[in-house]
N, C-alpha and C. Protein backbone atom coordinates (compact mmCIF):
# COMPACT_ATOMS: atom_id res chain seq x y z
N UNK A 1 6.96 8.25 5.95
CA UNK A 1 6.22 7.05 6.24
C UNK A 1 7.17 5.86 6.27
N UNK A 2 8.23 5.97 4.87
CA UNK A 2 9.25 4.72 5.13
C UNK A 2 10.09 4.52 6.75
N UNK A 3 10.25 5.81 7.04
CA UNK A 3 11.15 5.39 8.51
C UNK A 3 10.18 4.98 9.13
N UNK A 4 9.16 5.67 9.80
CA UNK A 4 8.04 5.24 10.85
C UNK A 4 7.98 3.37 10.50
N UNK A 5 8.07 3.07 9.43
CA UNK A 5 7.35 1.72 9.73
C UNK A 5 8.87 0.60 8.72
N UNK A 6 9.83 1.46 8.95
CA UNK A 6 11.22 0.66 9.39
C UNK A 6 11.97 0.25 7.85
N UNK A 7 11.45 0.81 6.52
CA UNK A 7 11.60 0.65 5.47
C UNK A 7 12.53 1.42 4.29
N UNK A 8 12.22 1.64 2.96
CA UNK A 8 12.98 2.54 2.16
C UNK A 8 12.08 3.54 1.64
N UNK A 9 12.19 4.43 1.52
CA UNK A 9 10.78 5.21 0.59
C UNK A 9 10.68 4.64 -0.88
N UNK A 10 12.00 3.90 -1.60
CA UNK A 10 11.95 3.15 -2.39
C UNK A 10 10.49 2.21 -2.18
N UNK A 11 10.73 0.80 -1.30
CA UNK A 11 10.36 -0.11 -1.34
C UNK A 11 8.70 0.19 -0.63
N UNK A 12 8.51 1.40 -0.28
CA UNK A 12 6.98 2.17 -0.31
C UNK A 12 6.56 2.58 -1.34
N UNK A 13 7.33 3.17 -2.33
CA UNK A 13 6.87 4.01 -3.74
C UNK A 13 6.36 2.54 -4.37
N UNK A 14 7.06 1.69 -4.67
CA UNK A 14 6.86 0.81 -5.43
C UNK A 14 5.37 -0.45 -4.67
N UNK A 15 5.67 -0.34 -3.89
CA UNK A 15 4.26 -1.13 -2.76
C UNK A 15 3.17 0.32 -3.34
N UNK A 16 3.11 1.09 -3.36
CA UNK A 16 2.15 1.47 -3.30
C UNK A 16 1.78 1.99 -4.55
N UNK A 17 2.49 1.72 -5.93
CA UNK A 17 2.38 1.63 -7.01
C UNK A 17 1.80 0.41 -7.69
N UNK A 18 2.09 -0.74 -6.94
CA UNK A 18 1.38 -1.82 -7.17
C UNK A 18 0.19 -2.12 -6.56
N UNK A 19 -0.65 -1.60 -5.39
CA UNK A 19 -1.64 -1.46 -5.21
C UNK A 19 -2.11 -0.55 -6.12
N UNK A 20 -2.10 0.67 -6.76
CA UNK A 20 -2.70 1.40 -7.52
C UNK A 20 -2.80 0.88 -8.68
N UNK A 21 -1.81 -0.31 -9.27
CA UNK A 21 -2.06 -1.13 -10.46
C UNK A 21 -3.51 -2.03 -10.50
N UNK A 22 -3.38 -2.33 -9.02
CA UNK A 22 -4.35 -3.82 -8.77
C UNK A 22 -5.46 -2.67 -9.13
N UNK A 23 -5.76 -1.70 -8.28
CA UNK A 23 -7.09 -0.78 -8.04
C UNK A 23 -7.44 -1.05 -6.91
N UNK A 24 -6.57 -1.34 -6.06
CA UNK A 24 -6.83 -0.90 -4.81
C UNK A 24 -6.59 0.25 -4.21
N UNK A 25 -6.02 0.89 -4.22
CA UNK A 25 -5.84 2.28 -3.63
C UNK A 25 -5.90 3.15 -4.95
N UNK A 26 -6.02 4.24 -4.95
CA UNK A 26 -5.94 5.58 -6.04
C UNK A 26 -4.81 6.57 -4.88
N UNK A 27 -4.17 6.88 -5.98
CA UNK A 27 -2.79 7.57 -5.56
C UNK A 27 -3.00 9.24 -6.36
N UNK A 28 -2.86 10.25 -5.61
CA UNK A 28 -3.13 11.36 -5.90
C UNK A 28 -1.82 12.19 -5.50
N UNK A 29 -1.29 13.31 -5.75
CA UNK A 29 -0.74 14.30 -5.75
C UNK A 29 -0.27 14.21 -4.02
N UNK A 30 -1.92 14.50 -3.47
CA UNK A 30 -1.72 14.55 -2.04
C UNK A 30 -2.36 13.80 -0.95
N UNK A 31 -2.53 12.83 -1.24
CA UNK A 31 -3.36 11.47 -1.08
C UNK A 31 -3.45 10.35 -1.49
N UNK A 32 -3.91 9.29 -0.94
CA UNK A 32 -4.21 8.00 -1.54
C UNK A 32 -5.28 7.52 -0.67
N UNK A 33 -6.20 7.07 -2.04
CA UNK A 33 -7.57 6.58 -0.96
C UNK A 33 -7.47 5.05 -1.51
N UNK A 34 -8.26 4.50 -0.43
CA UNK A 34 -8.63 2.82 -0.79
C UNK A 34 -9.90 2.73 -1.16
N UNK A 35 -9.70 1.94 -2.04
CA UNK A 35 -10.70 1.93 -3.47
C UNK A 35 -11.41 0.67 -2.69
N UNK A 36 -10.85 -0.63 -2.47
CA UNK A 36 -11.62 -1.81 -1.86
C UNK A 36 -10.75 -2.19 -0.92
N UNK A 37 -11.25 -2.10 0.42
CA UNK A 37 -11.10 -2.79 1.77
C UNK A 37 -10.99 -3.96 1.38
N UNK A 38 -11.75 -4.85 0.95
CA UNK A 38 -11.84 -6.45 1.03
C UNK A 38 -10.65 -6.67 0.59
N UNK A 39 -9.97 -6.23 -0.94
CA UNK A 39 -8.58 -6.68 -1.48
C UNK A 39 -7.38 -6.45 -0.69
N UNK A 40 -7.30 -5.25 0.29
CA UNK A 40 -6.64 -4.67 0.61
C UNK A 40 -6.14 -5.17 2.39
N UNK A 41 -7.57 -6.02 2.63
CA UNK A 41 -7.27 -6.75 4.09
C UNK A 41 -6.73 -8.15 3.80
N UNK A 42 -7.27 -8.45 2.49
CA UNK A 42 -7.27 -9.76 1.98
C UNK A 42 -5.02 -10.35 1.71
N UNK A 43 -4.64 -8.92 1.10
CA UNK A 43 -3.38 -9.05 1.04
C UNK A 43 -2.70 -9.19 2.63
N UNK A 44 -3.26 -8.26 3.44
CA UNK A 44 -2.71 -7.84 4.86
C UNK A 44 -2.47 -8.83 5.52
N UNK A 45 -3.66 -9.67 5.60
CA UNK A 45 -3.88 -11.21 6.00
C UNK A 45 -2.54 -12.35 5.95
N UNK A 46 -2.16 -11.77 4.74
CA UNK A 46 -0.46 -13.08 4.04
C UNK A 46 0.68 -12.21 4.75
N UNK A 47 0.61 -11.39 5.55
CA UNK A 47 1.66 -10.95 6.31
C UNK A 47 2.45 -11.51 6.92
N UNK A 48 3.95 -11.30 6.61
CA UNK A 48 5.01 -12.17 7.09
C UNK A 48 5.12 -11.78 9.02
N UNK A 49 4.59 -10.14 9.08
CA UNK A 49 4.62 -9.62 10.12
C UNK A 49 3.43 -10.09 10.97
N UNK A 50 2.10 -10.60 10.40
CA UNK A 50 0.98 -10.25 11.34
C UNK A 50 1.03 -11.44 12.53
């Protein structure tokens, strides 16, 4: 996933460790689901990229 979208698998592990802090996503073995859309568009929104 880090190459596809131009990154480190580092700087993904840790992004997506901190959404699982907030409770936005749940991180599983072999999955990760999103817990709340609203928080999760709400961050997307402050994108340096969008």
């Amino acid at each position: 996933m880090a190459d596809h979208i131009g990154t480190t698998s580092r700087h993904v592990n840790r992004l997506l460790t901190m959404l699982a802090n907030e409770g936005i996503i749940e991180r599983s073995k072999n999955s990760i689901s999103i817990k709340t859309g609203k928080k999760l568009k709400r961050l997307a929104s402050r994108s340096i990229y969008a």
